[in-house]
PDB file of N, CA and C in Angstrom:
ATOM      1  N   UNK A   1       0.845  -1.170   0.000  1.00  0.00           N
ATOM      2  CA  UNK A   1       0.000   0.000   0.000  1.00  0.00           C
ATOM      3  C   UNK A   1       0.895   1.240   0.000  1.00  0.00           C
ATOM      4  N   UNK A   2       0.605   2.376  -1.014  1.00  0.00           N
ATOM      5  CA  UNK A   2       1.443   3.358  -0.954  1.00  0.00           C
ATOM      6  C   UNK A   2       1.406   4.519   0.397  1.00  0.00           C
ATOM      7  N   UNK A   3       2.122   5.488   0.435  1.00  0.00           N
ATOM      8  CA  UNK A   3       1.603   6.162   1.451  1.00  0.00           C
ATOM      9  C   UNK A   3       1.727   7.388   1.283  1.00  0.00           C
ATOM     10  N   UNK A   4       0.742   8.007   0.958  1.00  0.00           N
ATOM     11  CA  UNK A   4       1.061   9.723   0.436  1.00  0.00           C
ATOM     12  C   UNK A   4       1.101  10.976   1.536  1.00  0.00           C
ATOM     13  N   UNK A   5       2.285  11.290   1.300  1.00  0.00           N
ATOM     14  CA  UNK A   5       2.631  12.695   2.635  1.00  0.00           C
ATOM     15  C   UNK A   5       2.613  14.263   2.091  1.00  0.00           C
ATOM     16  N   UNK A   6       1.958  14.672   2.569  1.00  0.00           N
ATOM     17  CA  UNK A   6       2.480  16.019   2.016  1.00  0.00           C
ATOM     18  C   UNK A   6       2.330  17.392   2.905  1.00  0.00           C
ATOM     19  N   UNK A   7       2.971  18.353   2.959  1.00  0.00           N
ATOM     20  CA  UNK A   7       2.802  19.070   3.895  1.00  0.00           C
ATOM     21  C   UNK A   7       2.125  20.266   3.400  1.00  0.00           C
ATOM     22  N   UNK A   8       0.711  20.972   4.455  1.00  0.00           N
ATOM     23  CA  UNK A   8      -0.283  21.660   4.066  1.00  0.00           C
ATOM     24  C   UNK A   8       0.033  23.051   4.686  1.00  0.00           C
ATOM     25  N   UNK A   9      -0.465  23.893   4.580  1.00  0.00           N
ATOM     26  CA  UNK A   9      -0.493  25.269   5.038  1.00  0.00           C
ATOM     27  C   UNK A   9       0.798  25.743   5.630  1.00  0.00           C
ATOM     28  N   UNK A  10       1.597  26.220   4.190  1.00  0.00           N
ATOM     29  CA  UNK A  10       2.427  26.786   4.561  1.00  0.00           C
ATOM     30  C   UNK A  10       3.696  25.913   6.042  1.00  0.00           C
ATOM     31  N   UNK A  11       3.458  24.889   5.804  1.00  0.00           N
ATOM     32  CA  UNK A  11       3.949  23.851   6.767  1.00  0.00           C
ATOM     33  C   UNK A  11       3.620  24.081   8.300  1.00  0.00           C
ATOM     34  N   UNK A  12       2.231  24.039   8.309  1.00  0.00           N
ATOM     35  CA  UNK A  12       1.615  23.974   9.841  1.00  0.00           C
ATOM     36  C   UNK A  12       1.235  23.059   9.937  1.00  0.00           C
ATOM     37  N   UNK A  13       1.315  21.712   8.988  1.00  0.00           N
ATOM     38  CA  UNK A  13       0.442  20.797   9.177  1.00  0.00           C
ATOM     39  C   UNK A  13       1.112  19.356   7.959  1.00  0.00           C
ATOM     40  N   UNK A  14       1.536  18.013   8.526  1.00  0.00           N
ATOM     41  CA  UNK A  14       1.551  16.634   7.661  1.00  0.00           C
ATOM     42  C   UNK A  14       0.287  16.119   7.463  1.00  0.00           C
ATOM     43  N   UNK A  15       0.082  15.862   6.302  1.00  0.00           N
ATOM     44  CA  UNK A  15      -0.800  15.423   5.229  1.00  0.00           C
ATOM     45  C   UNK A  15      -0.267  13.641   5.035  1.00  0.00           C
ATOM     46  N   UNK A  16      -1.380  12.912   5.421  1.00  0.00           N
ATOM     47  CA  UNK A  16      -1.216  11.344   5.918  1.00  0.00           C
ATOM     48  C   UNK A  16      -2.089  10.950   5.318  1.00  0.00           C
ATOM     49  N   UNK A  17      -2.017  10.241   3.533  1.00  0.00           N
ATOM     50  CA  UNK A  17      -3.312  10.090   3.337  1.00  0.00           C
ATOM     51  C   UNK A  17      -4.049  10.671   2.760  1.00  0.00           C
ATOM     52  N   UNK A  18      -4.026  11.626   2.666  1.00  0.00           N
ATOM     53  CA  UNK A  18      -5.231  12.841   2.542  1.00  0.00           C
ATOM     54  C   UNK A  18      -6.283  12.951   4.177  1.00  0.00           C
ATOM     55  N   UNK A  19      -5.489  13.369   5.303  1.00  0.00           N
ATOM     56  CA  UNK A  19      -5.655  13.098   6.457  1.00  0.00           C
ATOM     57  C   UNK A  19      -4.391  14.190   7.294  1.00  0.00           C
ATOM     58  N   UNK A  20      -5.130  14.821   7.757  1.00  0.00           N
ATOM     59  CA  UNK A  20      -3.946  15.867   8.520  1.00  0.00           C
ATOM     60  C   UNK A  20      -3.868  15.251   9.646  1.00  0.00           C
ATOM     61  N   UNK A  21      -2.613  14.972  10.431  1.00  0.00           N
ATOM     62  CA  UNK A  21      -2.004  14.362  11.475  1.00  0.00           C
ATOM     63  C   UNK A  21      -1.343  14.443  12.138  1.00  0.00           C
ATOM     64  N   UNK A  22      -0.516  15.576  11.897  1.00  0.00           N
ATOM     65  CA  UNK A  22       0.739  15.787  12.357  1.00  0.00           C
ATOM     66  C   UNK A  22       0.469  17.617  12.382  1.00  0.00           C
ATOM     67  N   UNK A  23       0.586  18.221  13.611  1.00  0.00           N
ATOM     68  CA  UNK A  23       0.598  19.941  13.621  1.00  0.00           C
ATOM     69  C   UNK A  23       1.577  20.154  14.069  1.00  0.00           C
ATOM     70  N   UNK A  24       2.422  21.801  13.639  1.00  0.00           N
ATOM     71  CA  UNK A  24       3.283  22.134  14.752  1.00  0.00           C
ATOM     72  C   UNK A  24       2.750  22.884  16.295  1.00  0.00           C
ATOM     73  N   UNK A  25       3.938  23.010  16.775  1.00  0.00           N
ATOM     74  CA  UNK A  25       3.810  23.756  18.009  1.00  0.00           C
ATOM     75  C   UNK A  25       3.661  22.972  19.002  1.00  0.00           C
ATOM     76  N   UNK A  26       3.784  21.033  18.569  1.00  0.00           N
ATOM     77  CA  UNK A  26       4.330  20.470  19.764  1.00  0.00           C
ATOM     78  C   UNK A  26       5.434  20.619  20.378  1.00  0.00           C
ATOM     79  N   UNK A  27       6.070  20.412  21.295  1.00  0.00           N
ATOM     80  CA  UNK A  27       7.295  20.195  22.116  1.00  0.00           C
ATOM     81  C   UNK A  27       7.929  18.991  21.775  1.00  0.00           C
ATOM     82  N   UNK A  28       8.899  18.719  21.055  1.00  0.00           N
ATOM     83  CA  UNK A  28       9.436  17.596  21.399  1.00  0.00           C
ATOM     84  C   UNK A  28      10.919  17.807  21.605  1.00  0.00           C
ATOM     85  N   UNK A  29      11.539  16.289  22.393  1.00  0.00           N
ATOM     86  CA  UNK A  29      12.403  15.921  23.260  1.00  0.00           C
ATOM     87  C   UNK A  29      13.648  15.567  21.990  1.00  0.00           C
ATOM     88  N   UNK A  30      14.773  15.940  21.829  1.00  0.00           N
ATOM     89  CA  UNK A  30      15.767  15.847  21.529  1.00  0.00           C
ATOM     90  C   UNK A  30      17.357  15.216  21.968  1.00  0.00           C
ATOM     91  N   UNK A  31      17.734  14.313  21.708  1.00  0.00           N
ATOM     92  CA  UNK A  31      18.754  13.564  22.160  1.00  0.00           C
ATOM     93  C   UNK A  31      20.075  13.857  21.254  1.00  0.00           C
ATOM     94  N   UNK A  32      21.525  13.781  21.666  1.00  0.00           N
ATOM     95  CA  UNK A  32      21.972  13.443  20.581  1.00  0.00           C
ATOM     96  C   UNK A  32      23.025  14.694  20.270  1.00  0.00           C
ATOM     97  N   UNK A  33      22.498  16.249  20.488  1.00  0.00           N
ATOM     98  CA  UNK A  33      22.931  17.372  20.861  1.00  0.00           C
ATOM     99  C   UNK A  33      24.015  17.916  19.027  1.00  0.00           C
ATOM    100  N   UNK A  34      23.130  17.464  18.511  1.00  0.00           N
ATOM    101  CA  UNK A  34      23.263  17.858  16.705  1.00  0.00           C
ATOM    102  C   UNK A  34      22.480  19.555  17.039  1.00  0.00           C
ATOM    103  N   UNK A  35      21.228  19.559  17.376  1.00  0.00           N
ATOM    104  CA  UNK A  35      20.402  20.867  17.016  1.00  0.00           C
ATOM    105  C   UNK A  35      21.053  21.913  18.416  1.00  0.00           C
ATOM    106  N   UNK A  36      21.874  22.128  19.479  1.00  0.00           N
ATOM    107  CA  UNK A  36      22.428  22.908  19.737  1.00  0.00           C
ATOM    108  C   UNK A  36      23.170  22.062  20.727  1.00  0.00           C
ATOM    109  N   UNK A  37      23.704  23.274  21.593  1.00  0.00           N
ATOM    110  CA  UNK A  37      24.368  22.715  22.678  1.00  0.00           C
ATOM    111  C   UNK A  37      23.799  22.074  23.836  1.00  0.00           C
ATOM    112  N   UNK A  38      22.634  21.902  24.386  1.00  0.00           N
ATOM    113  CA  UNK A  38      21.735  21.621  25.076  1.00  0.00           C
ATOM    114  C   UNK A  38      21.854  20.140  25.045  1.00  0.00           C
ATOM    115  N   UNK A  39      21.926  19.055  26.538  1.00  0.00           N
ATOM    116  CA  UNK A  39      22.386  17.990  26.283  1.00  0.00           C
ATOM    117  C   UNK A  39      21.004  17.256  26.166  1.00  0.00           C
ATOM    118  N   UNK A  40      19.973  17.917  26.263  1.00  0.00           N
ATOM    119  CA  UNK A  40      18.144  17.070  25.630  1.00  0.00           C
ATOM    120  C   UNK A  40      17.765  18.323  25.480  1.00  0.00           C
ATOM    121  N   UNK A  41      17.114  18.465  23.733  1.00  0.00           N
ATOM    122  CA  UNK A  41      16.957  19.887  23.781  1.00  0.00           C
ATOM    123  C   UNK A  41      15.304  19.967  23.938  1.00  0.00           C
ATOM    124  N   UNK A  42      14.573  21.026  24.421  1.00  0.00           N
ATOM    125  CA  UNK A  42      12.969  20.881  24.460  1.00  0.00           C
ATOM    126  C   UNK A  42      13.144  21.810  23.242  1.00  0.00           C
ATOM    127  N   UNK A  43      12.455  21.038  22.127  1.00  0.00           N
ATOM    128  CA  UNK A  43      12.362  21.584  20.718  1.00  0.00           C
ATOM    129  C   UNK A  43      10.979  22.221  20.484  1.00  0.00           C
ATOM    130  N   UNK A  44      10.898  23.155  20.229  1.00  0.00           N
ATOM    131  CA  UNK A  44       9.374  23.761  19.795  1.00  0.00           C
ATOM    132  C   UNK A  44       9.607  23.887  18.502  1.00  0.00           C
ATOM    133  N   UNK A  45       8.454  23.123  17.744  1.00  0.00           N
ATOM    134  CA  UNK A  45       8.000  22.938  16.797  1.00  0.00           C
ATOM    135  C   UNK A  45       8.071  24.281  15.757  1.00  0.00           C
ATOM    136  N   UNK A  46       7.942  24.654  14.603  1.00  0.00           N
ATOM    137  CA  UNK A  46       7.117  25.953  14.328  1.00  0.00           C
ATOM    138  C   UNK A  46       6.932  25.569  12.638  1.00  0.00           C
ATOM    139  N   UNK A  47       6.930  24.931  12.083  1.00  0.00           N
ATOM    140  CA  UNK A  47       6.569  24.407  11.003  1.00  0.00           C
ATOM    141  C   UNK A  47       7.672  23.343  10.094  1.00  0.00           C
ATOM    142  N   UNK A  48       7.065  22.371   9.528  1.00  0.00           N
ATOM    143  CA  UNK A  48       7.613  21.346   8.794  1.00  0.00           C
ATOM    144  C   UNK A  48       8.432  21.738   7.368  1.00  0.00           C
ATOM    145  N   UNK A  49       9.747  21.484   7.226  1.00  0.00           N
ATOM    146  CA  UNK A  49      10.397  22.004   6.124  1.00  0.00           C
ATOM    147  C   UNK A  49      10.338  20.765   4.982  1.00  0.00           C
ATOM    148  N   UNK A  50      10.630  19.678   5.376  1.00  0.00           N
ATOM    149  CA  UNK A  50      10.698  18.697   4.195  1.00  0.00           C
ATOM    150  C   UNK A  50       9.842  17.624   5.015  1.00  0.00           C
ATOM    151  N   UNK A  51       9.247  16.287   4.397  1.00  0.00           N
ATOM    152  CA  UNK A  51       8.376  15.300   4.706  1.00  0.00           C
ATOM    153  C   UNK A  51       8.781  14.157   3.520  1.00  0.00           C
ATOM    154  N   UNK A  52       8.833  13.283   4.176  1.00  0.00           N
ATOM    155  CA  UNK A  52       9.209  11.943   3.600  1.00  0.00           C
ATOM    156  C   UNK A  52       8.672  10.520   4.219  1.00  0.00           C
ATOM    157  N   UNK A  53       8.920   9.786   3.307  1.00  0.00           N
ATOM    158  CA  UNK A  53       8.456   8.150   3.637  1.00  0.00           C
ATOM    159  C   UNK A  53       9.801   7.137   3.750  1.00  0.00           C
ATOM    160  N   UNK A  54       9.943   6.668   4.432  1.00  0.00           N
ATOM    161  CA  UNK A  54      11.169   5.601   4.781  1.00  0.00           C
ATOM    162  C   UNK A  54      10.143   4.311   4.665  1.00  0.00           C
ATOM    163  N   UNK A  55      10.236   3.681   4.337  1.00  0.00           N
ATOM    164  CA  UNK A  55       9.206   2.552   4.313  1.00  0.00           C
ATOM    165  C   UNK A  55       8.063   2.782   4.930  1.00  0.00           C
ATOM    166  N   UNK A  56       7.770   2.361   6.295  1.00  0.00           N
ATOM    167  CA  UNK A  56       6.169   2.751   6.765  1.00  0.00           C
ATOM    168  C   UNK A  56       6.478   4.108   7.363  1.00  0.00           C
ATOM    169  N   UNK A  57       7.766   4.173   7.741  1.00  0.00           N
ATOM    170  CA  UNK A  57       7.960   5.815   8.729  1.00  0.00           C
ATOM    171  C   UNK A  57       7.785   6.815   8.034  1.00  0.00           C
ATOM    172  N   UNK A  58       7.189   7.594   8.457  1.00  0.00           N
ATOM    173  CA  UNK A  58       7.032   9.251   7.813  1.00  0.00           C
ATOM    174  C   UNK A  58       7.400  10.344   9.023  1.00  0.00           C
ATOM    175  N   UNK A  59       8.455  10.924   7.524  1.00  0.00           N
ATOM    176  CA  UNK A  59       9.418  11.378   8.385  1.00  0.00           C
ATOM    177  C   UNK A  59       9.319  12.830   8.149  1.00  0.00           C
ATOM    178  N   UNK A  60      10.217  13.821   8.716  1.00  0.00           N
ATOM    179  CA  UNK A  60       9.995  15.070   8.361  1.00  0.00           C
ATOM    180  C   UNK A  60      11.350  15.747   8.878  1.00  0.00           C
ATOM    181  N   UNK A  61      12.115  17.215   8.470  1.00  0.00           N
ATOM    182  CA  UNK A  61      12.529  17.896   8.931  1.00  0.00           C
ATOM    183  C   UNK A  61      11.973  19.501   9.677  1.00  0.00           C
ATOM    184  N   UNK A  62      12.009  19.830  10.754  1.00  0.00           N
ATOM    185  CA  UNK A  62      11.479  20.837  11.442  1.00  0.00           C
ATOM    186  C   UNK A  62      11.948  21.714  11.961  1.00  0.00           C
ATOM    187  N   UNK A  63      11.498  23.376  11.393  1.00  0.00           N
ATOM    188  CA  UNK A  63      12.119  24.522  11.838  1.00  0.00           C
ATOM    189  C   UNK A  63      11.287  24.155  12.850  1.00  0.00           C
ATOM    190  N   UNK A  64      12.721  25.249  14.109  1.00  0.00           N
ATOM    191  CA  UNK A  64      11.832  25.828  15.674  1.00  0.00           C
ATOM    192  C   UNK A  64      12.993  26.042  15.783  1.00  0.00           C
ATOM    193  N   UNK A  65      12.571  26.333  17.648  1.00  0.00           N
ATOM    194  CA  UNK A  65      13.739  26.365  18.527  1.00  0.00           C
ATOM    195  C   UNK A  65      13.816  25.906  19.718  1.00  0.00           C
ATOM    196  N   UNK A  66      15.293  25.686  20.147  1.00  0.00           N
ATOM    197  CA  UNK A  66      15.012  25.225  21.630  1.00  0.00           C
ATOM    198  C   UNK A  66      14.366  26.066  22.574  1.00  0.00           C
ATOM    199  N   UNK A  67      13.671  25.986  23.225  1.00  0.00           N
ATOM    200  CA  UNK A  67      13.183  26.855  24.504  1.00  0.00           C
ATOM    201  C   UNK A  67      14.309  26.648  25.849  1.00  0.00           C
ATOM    202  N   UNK A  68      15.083  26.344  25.601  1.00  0.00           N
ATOM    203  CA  UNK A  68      16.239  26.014  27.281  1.00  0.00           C
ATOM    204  C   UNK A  68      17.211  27.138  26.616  1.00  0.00           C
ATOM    205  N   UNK A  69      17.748  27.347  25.603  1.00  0.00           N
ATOM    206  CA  UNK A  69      19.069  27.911  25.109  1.00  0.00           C
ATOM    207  C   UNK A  69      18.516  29.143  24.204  1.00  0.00           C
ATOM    208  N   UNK A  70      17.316  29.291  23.411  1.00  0.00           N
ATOM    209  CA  UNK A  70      17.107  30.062  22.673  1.00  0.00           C
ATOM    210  C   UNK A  70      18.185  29.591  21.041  1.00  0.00           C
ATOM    211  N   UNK A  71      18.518  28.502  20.738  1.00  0.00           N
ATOM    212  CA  UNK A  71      19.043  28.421  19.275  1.00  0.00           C
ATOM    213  C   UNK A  71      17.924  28.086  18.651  1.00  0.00           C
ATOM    214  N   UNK A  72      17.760  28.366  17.256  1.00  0.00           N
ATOM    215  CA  UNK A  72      16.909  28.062  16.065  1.00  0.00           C
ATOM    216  C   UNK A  72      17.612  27.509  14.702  1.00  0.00           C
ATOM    217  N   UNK A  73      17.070  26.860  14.080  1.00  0.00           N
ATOM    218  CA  UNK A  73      16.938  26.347  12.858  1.00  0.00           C
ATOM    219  C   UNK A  73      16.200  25.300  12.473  1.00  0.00           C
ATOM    220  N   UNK A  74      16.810  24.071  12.126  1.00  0.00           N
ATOM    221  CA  UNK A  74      16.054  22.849  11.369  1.00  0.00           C
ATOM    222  C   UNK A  74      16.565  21.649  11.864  1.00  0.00           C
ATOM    223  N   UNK A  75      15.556  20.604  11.945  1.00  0.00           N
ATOM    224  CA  UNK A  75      16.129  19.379  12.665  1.00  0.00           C
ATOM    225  C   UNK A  75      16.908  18.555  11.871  1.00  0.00           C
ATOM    226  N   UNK A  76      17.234  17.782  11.743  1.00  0.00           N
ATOM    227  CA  UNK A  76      17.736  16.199  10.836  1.00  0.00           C
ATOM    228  C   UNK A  76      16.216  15.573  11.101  1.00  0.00           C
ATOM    229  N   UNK A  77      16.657  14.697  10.166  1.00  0.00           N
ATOM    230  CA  UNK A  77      15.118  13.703  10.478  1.00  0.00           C
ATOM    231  C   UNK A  77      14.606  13.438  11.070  1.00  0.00           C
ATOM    232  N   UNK A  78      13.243  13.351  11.454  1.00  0.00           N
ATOM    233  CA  UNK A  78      12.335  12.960  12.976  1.00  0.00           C
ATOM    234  C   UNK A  78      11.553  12.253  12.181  1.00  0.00           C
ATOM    235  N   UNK A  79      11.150  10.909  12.781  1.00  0.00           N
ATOM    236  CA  UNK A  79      10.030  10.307  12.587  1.00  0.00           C
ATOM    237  C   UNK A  79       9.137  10.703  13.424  1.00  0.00           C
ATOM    238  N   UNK A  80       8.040  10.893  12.398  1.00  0.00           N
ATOM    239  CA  UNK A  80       6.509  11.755  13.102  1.00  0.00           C
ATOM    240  C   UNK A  80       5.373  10.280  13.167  1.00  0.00           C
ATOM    241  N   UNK A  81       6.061   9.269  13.010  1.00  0.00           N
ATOM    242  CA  UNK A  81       4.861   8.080  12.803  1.00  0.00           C
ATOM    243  C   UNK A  81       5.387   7.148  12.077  1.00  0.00           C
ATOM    244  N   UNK A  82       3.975   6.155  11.864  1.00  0.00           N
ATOM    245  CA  UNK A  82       4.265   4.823  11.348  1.00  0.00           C
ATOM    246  C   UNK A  82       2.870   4.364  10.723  1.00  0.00           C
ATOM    247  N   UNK A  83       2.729   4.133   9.116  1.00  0.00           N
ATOM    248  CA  UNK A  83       1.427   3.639   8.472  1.00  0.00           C
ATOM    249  C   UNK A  83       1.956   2.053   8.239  1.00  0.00           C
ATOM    250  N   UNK A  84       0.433   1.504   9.021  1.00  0.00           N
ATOM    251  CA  UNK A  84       0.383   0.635   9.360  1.00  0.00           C
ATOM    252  C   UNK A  84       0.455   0.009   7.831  1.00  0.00           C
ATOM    253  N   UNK A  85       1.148  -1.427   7.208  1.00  0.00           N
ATOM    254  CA  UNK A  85       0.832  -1.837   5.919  1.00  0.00           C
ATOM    255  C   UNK A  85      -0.784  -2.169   5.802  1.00  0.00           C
ATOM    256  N   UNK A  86      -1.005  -3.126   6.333  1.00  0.00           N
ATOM    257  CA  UNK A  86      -2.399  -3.962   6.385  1.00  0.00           C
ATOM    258  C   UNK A  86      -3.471  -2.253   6.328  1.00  0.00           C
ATOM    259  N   UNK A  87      -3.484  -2.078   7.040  1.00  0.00           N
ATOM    260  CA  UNK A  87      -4.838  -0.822   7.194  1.00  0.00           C
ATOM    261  C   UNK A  87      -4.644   0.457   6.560  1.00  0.00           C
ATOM    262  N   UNK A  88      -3.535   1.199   6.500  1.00  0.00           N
ATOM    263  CA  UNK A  88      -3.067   2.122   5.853  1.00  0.00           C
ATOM    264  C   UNK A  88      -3.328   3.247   6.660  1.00  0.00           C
ATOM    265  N   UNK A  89      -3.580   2.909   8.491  1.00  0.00           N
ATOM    266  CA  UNK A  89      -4.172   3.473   9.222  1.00  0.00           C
ATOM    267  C   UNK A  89      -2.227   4.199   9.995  1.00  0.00           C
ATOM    268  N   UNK A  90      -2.343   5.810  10.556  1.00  0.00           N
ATOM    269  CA  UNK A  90      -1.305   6.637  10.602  1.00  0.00           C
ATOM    270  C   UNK A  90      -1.360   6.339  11.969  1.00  0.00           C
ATOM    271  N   UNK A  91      -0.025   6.102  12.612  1.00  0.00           N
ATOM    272  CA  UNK A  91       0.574   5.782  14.245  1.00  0.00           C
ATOM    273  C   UNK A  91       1.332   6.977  14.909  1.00  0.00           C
ATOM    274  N   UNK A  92       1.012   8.155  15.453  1.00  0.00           N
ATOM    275  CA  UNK A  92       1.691   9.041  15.671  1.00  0.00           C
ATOM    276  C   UNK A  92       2.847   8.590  16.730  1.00  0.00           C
ATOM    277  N   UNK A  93       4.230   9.257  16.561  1.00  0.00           N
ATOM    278  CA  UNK A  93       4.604   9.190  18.339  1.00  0.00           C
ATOM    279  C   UNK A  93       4.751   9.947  18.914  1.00  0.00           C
ATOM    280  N   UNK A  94       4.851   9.794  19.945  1.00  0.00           N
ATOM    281  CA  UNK A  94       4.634  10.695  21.298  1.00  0.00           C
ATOM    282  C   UNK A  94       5.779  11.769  21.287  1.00  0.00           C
ATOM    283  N   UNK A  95       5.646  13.325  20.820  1.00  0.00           N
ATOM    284  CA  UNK A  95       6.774  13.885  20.396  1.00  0.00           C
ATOM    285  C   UNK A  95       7.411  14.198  22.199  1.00  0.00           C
ATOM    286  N   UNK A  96       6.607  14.033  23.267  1.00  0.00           N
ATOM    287  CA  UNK A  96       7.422  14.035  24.394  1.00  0.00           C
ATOM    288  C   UNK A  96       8.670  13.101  24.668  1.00  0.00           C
ATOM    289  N   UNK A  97       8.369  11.592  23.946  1.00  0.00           N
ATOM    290  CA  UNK A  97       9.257  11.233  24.156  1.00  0.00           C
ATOM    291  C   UNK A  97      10.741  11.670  23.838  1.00  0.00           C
ATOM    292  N   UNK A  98      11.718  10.757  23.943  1.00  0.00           N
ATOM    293  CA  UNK A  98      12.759  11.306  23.096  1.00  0.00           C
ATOM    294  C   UNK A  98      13.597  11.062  22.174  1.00  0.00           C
ATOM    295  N   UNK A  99      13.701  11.696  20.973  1.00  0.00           N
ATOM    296  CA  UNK A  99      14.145  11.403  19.484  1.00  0.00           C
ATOM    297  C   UNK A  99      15.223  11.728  19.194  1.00  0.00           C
ATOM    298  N   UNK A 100      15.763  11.206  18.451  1.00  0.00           N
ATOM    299  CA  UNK A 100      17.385  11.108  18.239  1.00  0.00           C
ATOM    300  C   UNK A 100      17.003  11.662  16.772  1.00  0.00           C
ATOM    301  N   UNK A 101      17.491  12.724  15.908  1.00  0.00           N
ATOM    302  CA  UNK A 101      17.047  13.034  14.910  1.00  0.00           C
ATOM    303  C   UNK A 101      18.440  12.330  13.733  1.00  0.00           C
ATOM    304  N   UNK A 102      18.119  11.750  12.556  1.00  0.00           N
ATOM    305  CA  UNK A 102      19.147  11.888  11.806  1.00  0.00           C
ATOM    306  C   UNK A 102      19.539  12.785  10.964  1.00  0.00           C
ATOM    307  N   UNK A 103      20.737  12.300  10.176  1.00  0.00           N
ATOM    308  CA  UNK A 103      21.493  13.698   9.239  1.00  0.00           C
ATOM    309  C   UNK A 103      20.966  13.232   8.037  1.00  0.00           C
ATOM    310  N   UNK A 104      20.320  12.199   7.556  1.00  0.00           N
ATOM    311  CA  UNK A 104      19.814  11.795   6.414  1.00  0.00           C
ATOM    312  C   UNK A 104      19.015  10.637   6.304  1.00  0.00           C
ATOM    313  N   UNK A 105      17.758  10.493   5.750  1.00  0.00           N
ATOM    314  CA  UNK A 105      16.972  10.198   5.551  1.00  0.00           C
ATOM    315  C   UNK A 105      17.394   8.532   5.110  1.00  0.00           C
ATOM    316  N   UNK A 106      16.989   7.225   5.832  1.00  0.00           N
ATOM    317  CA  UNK A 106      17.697   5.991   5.561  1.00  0.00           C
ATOM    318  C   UNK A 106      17.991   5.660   3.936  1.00  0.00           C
ATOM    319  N   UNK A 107      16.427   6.451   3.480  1.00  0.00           N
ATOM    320  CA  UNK A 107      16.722   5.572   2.222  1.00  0.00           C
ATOM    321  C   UNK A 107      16.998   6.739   0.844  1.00  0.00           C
ATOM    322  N   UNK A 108      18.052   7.604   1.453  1.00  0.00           N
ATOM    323  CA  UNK A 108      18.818   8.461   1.017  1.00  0.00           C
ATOM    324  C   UNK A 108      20.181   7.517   0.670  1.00  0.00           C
ATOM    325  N   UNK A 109      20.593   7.107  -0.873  1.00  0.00           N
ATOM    326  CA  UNK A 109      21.957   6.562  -0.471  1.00  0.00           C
ATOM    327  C   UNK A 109      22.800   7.746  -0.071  1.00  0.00           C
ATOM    328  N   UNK A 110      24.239   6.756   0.213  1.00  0.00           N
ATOM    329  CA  UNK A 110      25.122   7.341   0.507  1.00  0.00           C
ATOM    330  C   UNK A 110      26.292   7.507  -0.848  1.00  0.00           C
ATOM    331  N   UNK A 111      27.005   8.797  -0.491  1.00  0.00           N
ATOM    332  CA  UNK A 111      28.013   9.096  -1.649  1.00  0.00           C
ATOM    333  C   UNK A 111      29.285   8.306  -1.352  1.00  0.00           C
TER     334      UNK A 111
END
């Protein structure tokens, strides 16, 4: 089953489906200390720059900023979820938890 993503309004919003699912202006938890100096950064959301599919994961990159340090820019990859194969039904995760973002997208080769 395919899985179509796309990001809506000016990137306030992932498009799952034809199914909005994903908003900014959550908080999420950062590991890993790529997006500043902050050793778990509390990331505020403020809109989606790129959106992608890794097999079932749909993924995204996200402007904001930390709220502990005040740095801004864009994340590495975050998985925002998981479409189920069988149902084609969208699995959000919990952006409290905490995400390790990557520098490139898995099924990005490599040079």
């Amino acid at each position: 089953m395919a899985t179509d993503v796309h990001q809506l309004d000016d990137g306030a919003w992932v498009s799952v489906n034809d199914t909005r699912e994903v908003n900014v202006s959550d908080l999420w938890r950062l590991a890993g200390g790529g997006f500043c100096s902050c050793q778990l950064t509390d990331f505020l959301a403020e809109g989606f720059v790129e959106v992608g599919v890794d097999g079932g994961n749909v993924e995204a990159r996200i402007a904001g900023q930390c709220i502990q340090c005040g740095a801004s820019g864009v994340t590495g990859w975050l998985t925002l979820g998981r479409v189920d194969p069988e149902t084609g039904d969208f699995r959000p995760v919990a952006p409290e938890s905490v995400h390790r973002p990557s520098r490139r997208r898995r099924d990005t080769p490599t040079a």
